[in-house]
Protein backbone atom coordinates (compact mmCIF):
# COMPACT_ATOMS: atom_id res chain seq x y z
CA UNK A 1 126.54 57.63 69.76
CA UNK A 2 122.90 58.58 69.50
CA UNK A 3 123.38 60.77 72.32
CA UNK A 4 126.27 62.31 71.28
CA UNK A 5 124.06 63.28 67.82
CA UNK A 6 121.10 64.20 70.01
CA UNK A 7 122.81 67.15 71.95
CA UNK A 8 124.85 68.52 68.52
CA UNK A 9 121.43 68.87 67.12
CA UNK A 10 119.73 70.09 70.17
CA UNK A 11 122.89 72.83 70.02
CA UNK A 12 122.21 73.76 66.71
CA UNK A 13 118.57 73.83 67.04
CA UNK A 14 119.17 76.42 69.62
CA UNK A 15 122.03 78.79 67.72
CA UNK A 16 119.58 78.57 64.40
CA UNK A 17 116.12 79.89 66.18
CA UNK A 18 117.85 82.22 68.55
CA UNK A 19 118.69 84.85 65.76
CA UNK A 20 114.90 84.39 64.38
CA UNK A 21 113.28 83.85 68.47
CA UNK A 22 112.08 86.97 70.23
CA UNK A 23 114.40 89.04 71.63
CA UNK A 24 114.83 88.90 75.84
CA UNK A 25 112.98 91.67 77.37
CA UNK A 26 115.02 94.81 77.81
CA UNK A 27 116.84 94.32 74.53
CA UNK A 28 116.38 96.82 71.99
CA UNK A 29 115.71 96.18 67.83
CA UNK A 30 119.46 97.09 66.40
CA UNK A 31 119.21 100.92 65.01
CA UNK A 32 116.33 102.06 67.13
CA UNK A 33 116.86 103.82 70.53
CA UNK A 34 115.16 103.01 73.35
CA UNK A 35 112.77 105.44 74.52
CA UNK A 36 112.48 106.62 77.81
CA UNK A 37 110.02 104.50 80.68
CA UNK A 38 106.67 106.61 80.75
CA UNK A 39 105.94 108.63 83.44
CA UNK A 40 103.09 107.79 85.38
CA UNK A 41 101.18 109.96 88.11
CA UNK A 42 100.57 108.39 91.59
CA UNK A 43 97.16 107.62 91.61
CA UNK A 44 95.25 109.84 94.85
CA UNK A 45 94.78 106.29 96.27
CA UNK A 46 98.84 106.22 96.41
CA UNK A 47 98.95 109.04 98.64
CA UNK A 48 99.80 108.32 102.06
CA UNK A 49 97.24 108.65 104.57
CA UNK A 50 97.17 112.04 107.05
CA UNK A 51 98.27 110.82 110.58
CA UNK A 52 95.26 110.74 112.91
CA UNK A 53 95.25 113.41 115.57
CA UNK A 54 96.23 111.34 118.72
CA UNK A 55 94.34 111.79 121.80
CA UNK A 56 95.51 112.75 125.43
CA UNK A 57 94.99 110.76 128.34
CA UNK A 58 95.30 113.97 130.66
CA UNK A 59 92.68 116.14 128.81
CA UNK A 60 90.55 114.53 126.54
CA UNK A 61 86.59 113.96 127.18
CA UNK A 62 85.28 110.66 128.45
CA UNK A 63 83.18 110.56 125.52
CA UNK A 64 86.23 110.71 123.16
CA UNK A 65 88.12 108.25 125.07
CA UNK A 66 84.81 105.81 124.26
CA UNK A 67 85.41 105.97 120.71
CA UNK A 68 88.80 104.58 121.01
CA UNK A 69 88.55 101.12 119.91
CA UNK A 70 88.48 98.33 122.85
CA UNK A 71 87.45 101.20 125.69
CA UNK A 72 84.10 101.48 126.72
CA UNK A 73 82.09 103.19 128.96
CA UNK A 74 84.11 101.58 132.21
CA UNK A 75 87.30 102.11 130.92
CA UNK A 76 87.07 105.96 130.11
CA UNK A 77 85.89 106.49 133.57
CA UNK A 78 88.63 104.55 135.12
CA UNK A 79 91.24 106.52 132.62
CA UNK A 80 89.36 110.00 133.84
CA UNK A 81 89.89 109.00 137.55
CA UNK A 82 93.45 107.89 136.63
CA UNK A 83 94.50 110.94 136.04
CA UNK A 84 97.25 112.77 135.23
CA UNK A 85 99.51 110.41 133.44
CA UNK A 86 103.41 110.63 132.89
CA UNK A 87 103.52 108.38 130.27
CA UNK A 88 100.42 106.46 128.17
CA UNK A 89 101.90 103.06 129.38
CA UNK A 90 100.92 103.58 133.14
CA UNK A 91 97.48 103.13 131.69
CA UNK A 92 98.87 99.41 131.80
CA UNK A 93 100.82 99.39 134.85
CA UNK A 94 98.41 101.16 136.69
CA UNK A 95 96.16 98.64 135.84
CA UNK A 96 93.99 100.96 134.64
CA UNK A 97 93.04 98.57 131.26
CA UNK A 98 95.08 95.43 130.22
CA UNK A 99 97.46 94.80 128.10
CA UNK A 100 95.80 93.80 125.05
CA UNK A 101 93.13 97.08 124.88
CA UNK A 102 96.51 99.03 125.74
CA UNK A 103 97.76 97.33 122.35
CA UNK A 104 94.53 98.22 119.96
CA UNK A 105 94.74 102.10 121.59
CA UNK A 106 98.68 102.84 122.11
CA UNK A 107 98.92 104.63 118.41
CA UNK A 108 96.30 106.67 118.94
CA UNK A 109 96.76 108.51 122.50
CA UNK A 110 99.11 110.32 123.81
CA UNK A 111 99.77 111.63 127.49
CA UNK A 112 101.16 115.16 127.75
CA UNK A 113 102.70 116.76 130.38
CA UNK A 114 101.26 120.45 131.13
């Protein structure tokens, strides 16, 4: 019985406060239009970055090759007496640096074929 009276009351607790409770979000006041979402301008920070220019195996300097992250000085010689390359992944097949270098460096070069 008690229960019975505790959820009628709990019910009309609810229906009383809802028409006084904030309204949910999205819901506009009744007689006033809902204005449009402002406009907001991508901040430069929310610009996408330029691509980086991507190096090639078959021409580029042994000092360029050094900056490339995870090839030294040994590596850039061995990718200068590699050469030419068909394809950037011989780099790993030739054994010419391993696999995980080839990983930090594959975005970034590029072989072309003259």
């Amino acid at each position: 019985m008690t229960r019975g009276l505790f959820s009628i009351a709990a019910v009309a607790l609810l229906l009383f406060v809802q028409p006084f409770g904030a309204r949910a979000e999205g819901q506009a006041k009744p007689g006033v239009k809902p204005s449009a979402a402002p406009k907001t301008e991508a901040s430069p920070a929310a610009k996408p970055e330029a691509k980086p220019e991507l190096l090639d195996l078959n021409s580029a300097k042994q000092e360029a090759l050094e900056k490339l992250p995870g090839i030294g000085e040994a590596y850039a010689s061995a990718i200068v007496k590699g050469r030419p390359y068909r394809g950037k992944d011989e780099l790993v097949r030739r054994k010419i640096i391993p696999l995980a270098t080839y990983a930090k460096i594959k975005d970034l070069v590029i072989a072309k074929q003259d």
